[in-house]
C-alpha atoms as a PDB file:
ATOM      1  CA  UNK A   1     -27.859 -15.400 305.665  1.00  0.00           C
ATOM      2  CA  UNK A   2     -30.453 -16.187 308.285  1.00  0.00           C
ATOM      3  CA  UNK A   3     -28.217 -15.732 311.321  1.00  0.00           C
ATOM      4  CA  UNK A   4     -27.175 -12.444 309.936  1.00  0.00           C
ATOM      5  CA  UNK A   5     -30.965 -11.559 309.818  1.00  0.00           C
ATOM      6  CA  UNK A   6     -31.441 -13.196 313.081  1.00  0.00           C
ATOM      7  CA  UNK A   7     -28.641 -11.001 314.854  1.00  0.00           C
ATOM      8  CA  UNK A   8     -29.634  -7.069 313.001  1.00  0.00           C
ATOM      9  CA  UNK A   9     -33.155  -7.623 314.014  1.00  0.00           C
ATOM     10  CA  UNK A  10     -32.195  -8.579 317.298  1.00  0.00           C
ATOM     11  CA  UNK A  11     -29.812  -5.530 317.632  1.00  0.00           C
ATOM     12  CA  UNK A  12     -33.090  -3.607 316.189  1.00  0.00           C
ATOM     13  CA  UNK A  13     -35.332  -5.102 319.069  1.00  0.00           C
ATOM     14  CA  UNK A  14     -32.613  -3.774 321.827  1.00  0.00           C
ATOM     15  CA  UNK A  15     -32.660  -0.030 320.151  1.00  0.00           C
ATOM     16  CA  UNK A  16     -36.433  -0.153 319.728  1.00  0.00           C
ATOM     17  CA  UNK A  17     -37.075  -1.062 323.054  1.00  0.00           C
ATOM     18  CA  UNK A  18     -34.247   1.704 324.623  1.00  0.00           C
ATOM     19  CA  UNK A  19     -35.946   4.411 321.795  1.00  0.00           C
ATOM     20  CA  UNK A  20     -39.737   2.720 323.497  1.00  0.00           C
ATOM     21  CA  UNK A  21     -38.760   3.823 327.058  1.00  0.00           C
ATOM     22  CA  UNK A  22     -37.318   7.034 326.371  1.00  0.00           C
ATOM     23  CA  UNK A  23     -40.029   8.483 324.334  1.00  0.00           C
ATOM     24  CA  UNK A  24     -43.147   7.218 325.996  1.00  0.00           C
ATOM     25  CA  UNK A  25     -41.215   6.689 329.617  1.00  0.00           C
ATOM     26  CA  UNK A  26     -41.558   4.115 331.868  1.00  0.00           C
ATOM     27  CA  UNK A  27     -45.014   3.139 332.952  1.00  0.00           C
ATOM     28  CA  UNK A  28     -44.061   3.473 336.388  1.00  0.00           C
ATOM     29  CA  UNK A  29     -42.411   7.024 336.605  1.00  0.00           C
ATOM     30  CA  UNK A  30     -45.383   7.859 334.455  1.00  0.00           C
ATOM     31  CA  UNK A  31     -48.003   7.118 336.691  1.00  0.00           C
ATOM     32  CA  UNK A  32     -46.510   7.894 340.004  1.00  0.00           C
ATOM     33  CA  UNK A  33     -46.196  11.936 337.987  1.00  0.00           C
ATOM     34  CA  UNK A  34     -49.642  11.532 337.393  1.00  0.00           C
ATOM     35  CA  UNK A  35     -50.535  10.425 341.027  1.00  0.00           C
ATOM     36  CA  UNK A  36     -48.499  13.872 342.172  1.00  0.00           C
ATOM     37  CA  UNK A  37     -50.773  16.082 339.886  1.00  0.00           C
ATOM     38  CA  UNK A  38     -54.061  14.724 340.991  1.00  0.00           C
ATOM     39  CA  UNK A  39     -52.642  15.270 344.234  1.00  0.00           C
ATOM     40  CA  UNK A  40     -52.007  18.570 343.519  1.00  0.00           C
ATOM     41  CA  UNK A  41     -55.500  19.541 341.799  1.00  0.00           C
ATOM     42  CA  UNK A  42     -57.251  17.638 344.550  1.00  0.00           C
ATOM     43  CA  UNK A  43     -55.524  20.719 347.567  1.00  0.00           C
ATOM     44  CA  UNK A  44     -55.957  23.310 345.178  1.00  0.00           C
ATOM     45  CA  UNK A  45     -59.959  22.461 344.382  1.00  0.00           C
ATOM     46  CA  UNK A  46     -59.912  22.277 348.433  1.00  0.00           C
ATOM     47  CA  UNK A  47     -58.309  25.326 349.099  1.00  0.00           C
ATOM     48  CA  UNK A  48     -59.489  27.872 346.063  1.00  0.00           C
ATOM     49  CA  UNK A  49     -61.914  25.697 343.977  1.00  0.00           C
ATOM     50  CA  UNK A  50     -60.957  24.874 339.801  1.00  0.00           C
ATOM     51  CA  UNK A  51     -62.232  26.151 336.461  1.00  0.00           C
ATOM     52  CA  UNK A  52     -63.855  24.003 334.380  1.00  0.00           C
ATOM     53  CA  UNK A  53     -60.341  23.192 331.935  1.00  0.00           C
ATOM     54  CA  UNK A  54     -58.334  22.132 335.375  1.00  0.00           C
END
């Protein structure tokens, strides 16, 4: 019974992990989007100026 175990919750570790990367992303693509919009706030607060939400 305890390779049985053994082998589901390693099958469960593999789909948690997949389920992991496509909900939250990976940490990389993440913070190179992130990098882009700061970018992108940074010209436009050079060019026109913000409001107080951007």
């Amino acid at each position: 019974m305890g390779v049985i175990l053994k082998e589901k919750l390693k099958g469960l570790k593999l789909y948690l992990k997949a389920w992991h990367k496509e909900e939250y992303g990976g940490g990389d693509d993440r913070i190179a989007v992130l990098i882009e919009d700061i970018k992108d706030l940074d010209i436009r607060s050079e060019l026109v100026g913000l409001s107080d939400q951007e």
